[in-house]
C-alpha atoms as a PDB file:
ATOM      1  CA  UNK A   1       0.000   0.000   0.000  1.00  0.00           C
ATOM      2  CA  UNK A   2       1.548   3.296  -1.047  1.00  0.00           C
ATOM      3  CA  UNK A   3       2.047   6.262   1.612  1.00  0.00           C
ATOM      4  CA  UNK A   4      -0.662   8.606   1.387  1.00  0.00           C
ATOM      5  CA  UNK A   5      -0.273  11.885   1.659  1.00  0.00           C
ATOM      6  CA  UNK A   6      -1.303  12.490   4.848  1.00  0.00           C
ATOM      7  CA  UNK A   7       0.200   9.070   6.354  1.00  0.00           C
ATOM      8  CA  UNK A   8       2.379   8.435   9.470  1.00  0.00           C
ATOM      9  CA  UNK A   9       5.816   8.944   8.525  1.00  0.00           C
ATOM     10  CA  UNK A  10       7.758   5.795   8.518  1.00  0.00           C
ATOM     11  CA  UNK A  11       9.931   5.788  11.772  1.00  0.00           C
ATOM     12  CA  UNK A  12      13.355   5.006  11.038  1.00  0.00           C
ATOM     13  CA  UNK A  13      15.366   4.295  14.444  1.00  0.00           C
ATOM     14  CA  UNK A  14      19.031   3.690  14.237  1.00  0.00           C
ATOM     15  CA  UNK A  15      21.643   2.447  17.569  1.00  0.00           C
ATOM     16  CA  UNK A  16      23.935   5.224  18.670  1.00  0.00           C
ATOM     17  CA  UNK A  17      27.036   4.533  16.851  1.00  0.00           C
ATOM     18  CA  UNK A  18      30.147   3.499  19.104  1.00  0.00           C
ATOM     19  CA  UNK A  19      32.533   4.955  17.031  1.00  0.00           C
ATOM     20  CA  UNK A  20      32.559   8.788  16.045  1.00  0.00           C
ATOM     21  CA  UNK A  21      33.770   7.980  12.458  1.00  0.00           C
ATOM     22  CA  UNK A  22      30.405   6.155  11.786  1.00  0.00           C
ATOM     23  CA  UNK A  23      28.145   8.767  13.498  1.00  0.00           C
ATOM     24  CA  UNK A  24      29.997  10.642  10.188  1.00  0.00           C
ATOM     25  CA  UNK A  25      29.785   8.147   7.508  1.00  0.00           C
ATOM     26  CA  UNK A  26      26.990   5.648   8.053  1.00  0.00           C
ATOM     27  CA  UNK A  27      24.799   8.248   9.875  1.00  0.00           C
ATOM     28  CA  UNK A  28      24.890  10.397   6.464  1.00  0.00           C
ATOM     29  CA  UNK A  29      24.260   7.662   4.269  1.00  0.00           C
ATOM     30  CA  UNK A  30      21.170   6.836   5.801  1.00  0.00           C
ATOM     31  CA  UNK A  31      20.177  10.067   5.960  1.00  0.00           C
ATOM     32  CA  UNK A  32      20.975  10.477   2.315  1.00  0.00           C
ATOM     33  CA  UNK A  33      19.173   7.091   0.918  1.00  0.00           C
ATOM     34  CA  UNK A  34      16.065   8.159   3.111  1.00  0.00           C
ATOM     35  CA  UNK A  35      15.683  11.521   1.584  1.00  0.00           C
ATOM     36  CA  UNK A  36      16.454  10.040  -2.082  1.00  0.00           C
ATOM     37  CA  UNK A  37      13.929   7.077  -0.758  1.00  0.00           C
ATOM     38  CA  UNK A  38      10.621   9.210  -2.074  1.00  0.00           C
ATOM     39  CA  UNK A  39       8.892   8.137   1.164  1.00  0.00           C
ATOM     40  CA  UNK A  40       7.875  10.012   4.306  1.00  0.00           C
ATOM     41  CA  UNK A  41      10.208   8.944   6.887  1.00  0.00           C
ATOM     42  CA  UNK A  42      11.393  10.255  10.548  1.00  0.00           C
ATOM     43  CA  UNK A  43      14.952   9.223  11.774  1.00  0.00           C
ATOM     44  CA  UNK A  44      15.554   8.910  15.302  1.00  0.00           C
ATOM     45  CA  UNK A  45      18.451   7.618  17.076  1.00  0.00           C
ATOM     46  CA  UNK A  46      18.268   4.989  19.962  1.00  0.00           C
ATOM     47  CA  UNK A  47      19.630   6.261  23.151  1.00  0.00           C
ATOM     48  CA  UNK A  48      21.892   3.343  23.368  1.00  0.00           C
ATOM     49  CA  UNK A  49      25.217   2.654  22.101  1.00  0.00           C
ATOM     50  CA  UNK A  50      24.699  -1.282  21.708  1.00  0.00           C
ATOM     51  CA  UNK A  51      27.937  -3.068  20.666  1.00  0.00           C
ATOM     52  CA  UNK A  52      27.379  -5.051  17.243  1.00  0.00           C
ATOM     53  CA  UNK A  53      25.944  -8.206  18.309  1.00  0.00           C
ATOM     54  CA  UNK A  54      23.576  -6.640  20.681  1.00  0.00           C
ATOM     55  CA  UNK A  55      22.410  -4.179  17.587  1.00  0.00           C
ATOM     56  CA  UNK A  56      21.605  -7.667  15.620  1.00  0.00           C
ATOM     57  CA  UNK A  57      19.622  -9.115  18.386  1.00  0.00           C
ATOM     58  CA  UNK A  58      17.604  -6.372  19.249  1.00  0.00           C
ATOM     59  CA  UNK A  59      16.729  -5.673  15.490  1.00  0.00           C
ATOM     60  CA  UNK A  60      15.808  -9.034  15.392  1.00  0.00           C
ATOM     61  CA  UNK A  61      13.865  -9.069  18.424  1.00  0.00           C
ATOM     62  CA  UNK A  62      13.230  -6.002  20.038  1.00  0.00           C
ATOM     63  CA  UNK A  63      11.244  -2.811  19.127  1.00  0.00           C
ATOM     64  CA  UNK A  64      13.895   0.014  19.637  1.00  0.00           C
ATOM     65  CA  UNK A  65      15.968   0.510  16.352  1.00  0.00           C
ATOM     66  CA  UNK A  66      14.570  -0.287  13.100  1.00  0.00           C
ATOM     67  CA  UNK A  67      17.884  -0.054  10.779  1.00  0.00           C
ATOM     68  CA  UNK A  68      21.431  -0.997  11.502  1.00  0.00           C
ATOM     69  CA  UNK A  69      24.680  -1.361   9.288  1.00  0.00           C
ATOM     70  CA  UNK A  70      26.847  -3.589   9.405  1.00  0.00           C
ATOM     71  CA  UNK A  71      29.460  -6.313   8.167  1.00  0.00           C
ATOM     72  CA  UNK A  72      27.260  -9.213   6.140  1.00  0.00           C
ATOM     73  CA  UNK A  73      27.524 -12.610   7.583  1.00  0.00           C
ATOM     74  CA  UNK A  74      25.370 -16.032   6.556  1.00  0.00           C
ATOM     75  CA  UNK A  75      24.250 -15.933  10.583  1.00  0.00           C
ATOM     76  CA  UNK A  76      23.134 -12.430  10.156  1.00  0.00           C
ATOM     77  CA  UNK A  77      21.243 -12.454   6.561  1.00  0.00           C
ATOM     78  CA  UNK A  78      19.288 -15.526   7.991  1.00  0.00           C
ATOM     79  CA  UNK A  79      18.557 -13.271  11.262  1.00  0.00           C
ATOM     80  CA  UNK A  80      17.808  -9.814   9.498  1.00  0.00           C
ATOM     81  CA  UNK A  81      16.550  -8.498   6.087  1.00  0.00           C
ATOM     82  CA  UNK A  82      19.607  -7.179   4.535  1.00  0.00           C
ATOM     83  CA  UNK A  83      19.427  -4.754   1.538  1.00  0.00           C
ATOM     84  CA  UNK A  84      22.404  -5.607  -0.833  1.00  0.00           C
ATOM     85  CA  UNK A  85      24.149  -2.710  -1.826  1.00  0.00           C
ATOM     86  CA  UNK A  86      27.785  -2.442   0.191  1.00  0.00           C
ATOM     87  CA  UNK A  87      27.503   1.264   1.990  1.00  0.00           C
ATOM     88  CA  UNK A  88      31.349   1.122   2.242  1.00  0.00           C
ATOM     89  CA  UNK A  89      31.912  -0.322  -1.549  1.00  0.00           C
ATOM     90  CA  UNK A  90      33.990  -3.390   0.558  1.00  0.00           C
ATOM     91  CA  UNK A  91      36.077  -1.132   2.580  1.00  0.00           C
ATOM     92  CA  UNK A  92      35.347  -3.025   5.680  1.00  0.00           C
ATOM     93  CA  UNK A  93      37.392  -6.164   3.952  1.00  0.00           C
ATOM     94  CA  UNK A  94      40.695  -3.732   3.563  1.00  0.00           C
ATOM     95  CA  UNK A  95      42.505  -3.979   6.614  1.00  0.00           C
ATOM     96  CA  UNK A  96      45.941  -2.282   7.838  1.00  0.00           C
ATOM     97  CA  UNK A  97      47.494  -3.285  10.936  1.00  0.00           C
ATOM     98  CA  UNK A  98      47.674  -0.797  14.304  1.00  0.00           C
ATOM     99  CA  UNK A  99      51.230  -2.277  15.670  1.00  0.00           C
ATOM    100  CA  UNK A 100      53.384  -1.262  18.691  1.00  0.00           C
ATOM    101  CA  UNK A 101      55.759   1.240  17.290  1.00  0.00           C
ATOM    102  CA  UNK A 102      58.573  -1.238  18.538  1.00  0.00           C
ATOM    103  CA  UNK A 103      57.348  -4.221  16.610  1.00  0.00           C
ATOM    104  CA  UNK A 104      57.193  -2.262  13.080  1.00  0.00           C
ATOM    105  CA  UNK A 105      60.825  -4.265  12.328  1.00  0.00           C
ATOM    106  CA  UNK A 106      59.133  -7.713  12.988  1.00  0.00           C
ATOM    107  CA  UNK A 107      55.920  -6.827  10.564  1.00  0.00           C
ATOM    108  CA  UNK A 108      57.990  -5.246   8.074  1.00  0.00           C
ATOM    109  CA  UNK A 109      59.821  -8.804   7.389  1.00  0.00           C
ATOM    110  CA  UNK A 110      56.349 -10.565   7.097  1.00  0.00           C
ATOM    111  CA  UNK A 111      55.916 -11.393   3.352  1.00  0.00           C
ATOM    112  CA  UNK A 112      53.267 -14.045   3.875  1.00  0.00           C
ATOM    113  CA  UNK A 113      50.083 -15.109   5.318  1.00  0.00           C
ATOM    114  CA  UNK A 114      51.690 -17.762   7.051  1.00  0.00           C
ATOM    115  CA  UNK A 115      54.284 -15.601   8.185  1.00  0.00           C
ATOM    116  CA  UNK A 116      51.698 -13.123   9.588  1.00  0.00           C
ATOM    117  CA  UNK A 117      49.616 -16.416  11.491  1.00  0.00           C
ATOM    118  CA  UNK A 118      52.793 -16.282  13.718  1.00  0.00           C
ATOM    119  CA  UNK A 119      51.276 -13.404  15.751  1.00  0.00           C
ATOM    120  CA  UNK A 120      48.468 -12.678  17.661  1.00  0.00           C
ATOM    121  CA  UNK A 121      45.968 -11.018  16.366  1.00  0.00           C
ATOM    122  CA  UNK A 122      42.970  -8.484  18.142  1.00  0.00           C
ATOM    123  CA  UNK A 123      39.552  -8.058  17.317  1.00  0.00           C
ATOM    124  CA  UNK A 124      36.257  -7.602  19.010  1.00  0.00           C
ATOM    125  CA  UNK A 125      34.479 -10.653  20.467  1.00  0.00           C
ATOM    126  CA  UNK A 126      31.275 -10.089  18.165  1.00  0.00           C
ATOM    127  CA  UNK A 127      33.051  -8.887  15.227  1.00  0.00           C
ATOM    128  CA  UNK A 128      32.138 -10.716  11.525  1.00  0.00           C
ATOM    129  CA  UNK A 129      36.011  -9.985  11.531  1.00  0.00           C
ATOM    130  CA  UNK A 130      36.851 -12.379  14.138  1.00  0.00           C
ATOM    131  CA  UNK A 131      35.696 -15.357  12.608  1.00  0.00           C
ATOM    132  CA  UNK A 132      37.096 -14.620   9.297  1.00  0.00           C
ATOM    133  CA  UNK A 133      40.640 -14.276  10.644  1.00  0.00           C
ATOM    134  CA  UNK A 134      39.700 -17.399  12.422  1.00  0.00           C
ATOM    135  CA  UNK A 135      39.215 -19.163   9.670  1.00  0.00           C
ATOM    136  CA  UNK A 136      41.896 -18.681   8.288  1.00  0.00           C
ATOM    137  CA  UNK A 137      43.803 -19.772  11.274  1.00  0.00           C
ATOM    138  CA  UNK A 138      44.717 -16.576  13.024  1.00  0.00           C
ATOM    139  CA  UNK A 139      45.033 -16.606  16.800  1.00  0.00           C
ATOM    140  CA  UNK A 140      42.879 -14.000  17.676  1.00  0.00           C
ATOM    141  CA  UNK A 141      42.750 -12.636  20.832  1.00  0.00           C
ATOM    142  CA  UNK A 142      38.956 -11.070  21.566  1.00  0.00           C
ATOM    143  CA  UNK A 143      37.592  -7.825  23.742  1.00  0.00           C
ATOM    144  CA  UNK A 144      34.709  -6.017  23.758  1.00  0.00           C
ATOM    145  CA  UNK A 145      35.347  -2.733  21.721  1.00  0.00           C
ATOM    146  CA  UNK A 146      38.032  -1.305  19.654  1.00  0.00           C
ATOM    147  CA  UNK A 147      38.914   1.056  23.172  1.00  0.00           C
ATOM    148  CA  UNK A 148      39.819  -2.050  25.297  1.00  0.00           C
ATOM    149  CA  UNK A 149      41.572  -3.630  22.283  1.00  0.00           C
ATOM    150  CA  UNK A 150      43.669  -0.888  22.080  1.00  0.00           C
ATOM    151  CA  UNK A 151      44.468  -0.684  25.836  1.00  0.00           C
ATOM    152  CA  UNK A 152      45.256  -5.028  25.094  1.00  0.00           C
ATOM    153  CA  UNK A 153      47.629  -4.604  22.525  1.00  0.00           C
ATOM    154  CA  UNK A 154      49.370  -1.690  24.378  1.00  0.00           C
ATOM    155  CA  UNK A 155      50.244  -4.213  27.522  1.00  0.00           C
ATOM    156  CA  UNK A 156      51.126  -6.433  24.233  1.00  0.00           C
ATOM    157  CA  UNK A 157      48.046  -9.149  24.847  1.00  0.00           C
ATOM    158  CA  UNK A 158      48.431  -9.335  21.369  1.00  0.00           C
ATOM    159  CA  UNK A 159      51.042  -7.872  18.720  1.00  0.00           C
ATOM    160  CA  UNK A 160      48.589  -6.838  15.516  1.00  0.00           C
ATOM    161  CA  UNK A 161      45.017  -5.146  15.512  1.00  0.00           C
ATOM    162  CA  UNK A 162      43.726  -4.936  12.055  1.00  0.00           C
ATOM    163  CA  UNK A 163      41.507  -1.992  10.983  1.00  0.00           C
ATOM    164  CA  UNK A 164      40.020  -0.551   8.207  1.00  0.00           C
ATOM    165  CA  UNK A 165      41.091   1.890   6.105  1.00  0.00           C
ATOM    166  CA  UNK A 166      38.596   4.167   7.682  1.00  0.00           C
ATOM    167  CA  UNK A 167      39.617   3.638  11.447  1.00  0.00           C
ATOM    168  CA  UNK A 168      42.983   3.005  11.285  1.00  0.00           C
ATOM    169  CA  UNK A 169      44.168   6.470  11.117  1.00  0.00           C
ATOM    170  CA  UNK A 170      42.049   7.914  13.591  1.00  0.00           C
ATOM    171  CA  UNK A 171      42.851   5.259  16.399  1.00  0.00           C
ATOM    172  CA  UNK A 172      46.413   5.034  15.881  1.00  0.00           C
ATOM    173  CA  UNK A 173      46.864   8.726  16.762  1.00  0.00           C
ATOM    174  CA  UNK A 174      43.995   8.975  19.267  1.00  0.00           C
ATOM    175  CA  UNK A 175      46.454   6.300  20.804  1.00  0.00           C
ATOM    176  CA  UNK A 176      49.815   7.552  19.904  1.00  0.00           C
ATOM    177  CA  UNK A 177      50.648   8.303  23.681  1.00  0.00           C
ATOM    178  CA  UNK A 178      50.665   4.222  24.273  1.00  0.00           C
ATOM    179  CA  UNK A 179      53.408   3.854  21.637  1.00  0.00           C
ATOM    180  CA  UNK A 180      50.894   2.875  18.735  1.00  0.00           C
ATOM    181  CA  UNK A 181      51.533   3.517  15.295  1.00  0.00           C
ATOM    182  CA  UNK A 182      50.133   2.384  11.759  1.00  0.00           C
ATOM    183  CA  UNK A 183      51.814  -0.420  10.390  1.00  0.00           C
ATOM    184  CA  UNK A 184      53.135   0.656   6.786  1.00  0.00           C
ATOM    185  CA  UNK A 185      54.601  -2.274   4.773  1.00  0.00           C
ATOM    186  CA  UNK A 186      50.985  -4.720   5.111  1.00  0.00           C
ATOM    187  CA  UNK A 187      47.640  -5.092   3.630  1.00  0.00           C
ATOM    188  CA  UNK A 188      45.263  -7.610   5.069  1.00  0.00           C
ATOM    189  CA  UNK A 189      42.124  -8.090   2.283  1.00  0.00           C
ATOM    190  CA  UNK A 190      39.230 -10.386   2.467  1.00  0.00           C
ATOM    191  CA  UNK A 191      35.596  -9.799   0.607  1.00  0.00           C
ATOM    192  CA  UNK A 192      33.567  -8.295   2.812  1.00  0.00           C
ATOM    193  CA  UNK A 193      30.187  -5.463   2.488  1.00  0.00           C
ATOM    194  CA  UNK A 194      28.323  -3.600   5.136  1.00  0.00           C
ATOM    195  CA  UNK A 195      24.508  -3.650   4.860  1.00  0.00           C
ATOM    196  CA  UNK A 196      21.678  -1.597   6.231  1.00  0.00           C
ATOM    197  CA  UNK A 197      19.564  -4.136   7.546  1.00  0.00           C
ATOM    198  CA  UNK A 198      16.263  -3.950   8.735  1.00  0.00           C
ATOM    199  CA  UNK A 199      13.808  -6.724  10.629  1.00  0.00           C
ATOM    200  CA  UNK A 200      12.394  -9.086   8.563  1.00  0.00           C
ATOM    201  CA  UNK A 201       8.914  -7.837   9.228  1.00  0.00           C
ATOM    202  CA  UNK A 202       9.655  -4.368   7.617  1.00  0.00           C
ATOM    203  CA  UNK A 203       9.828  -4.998   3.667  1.00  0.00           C
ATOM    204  CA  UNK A 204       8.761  -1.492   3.052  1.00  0.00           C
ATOM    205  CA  UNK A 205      11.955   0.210   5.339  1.00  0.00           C
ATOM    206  CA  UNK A 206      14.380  -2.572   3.390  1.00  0.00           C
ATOM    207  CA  UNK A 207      12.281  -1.730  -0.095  1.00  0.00           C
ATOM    208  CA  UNK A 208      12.450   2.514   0.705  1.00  0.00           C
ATOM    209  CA  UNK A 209      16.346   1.628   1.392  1.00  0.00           C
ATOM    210  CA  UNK A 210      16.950  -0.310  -2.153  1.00  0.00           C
ATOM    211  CA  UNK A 211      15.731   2.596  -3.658  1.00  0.00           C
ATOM    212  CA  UNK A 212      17.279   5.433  -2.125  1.00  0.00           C
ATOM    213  CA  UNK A 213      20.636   3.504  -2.815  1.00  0.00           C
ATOM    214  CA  UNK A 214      19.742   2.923  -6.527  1.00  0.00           C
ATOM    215  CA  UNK A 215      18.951   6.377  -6.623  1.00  0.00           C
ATOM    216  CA  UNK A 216      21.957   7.954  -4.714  1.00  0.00           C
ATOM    217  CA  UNK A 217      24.237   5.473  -6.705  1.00  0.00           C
ATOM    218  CA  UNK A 218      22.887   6.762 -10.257  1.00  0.00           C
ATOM    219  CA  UNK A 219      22.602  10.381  -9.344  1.00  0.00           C
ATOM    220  CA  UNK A 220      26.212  10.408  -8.065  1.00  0.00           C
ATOM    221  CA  UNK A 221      25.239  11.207  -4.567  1.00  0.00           C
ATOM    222  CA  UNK A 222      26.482   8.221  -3.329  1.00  0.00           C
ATOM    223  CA  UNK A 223      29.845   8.619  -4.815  1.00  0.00           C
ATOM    224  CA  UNK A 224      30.381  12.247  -3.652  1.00  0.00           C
ATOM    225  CA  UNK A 225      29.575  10.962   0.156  1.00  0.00           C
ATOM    226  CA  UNK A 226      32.166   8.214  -0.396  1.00  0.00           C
ATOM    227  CA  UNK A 227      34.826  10.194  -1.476  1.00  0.00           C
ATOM    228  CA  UNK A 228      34.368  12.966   1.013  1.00  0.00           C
ATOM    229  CA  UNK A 229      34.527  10.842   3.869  1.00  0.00           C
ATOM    230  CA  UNK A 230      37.078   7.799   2.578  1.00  0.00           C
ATOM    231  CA  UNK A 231      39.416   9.304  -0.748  1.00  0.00           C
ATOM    232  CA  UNK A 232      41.843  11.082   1.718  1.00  0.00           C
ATOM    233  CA  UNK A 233      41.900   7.584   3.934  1.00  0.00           C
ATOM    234  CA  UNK A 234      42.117   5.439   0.773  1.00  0.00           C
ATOM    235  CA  UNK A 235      45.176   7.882  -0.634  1.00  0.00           C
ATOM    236  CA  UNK A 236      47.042   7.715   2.805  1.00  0.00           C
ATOM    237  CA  UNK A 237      47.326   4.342   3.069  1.00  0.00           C
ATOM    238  CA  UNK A 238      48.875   3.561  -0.149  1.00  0.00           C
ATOM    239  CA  UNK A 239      48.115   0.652  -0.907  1.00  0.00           C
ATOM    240  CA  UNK A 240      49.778   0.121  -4.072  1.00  0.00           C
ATOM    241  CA  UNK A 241      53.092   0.169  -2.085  1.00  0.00           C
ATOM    242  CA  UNK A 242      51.757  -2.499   0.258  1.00  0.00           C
ATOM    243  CA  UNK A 243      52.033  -6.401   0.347  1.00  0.00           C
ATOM    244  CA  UNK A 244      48.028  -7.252   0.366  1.00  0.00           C
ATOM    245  CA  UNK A 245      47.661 -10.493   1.858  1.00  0.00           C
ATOM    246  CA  UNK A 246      44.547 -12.180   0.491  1.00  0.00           C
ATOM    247  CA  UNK A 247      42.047 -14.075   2.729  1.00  0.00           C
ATOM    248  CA  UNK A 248      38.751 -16.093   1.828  1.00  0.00           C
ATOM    249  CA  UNK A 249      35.585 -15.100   3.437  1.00  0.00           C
ATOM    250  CA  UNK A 250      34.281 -18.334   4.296  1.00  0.00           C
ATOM    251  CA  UNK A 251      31.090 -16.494   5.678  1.00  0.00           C
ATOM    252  CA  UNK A 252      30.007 -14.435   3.299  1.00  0.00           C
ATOM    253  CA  UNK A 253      26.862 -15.286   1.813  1.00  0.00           C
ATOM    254  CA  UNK A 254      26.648 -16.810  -1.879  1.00  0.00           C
ATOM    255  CA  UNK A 255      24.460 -14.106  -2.640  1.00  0.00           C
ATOM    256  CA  UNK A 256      26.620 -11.471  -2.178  1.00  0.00           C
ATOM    257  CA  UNK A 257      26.854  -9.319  -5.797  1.00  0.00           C
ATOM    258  CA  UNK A 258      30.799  -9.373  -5.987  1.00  0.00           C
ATOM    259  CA  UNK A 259      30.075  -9.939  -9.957  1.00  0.00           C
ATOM    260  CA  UNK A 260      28.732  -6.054 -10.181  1.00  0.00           C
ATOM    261  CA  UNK A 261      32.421  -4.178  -9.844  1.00  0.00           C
ATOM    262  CA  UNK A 262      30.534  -0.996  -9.953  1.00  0.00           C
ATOM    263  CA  UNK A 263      29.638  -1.630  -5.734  1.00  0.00           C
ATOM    264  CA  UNK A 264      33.105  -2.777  -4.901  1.00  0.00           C
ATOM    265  CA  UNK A 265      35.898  -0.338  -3.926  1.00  0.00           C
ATOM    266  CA  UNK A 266      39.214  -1.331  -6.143  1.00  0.00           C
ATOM    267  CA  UNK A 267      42.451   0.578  -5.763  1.00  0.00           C
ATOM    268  CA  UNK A 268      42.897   1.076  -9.561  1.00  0.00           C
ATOM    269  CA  UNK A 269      39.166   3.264  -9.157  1.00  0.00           C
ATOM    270  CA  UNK A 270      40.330   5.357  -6.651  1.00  0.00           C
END
């Protein structure tokens, strides 16, 4: 049934990001697709900052938050309605290393996967991360946010904590003063896409999505958020002068559109 011009507007309720950088990024985007969406909508944010896994359960479950974005996983897509169209064009799956500046020596020998598997690695206990550097037989080391990973790897719990391009920056200098620094010779790279998702009992919210991303995507509007918040990030961490170490994703779904290159970041577009 179409909105009529004098309907409700559709409430759009989003967790409070835990990480500034998102509150940028993600935030935008939605506010973007939503206004490109055609419907009448309301955004409101969720008083809560709810790590990632309780964000999933709650939109699966609960009535506070009606959107969320975040990494695609076979567990979550059977959980949650995603709407397929990567936010981040796969930046999430481009990962660079936050090292104790005393270590860089040690990393900057690594020219292998198998060679990296020799350290421990960090990541968040709830992270779609974790179990694709498990996978691929990483010792990872868990916490509960990317704050008391960072206060891990300074007491050297664990020796790498890989990032993406768009938090690795950011964090290594917000955490300078504990001797951290951005590893520079190492690329870590795995398919990966962040979602909005919505519950499954809200077809409209995931249809209104779809087409405020089409939309967005063919206007250009899309592309000019993207670059605003990401080209400086993507151009600083030179990646052409890295060693990218591949990974398999052995989570993400089979009907994830890695065929249509015009989603996916690539470092020969940008």
């Amino acid at each position: 049934m179409a909105l009529g011009v004098h309907a409700e507007p559709m409430r759009v309720a989003y967790p409070q990001p835990q990480i500034e950088l998102d509150r940028g990024y993600f935030v935008k985007m939605l506010e973007l697709v939503m206004r490109k969406s055609g419907v009448k909508y309301q955004l409101q944010s969720w008083d809560v900052k709810a790590i990632k896994g309780r964000a999933v359960q709650e939109l699966a479950h609960g009535s506070n938050i009606d959107v969320i974005w975040a990494m695609t996983t076979r567990e979550r897509e059977q959980l949650l309605l995603p709407v397929r169209i990567p936010l981040d064009m796969g930046l999430a799956g481009w990962r660079i290393g936050v090292i104790n500046a005393q270590d860089s020596a040690k990393f900057e020998a690594v020219r292998s996967v198998d060679q990296l598997r020799q350290y421990k690695v960090g990541q968040g206990y709830d992270w779609a991360d974790t179990a694709v550097l498990k996978a691929n037989g990483f010792d990872v080391v868990t916490g509960a946010t990317a704050d008391n990973l960072h206060a891990m790897l300074a007491v050297k719990r664990f020796d790498y904590f890989p990032r993406s391009i768009r938090q690795v920056w950011g964090e290594a200098e917000q955490h300078a003063a504990q001797g951290e620094v951005v590893e520079m010779t190492l690329a870590l790279h795995y398919p990966a896409a962040v979602y909005f998702f919505v519950n499954k009992n809200k077809p409209a919210l995931a249809g209104a999505l779809a087409k405020g991303l089409k939309r967005a995507r063919k206007d250009g509007s899309f592309d000019q958020l993207f670059r605003s918040y990401n080209a400086d990030l993507i151009r600083r961490t030179r990646l052409s002068q890295r060693l990218v170490l591949e990974l398999p994703n052995p989570d993400l779904p089979e009907e994830t559109p890695l065929q249509r290159k015009e989603l996916w970041y690539s470092p020969t577009r940008y």
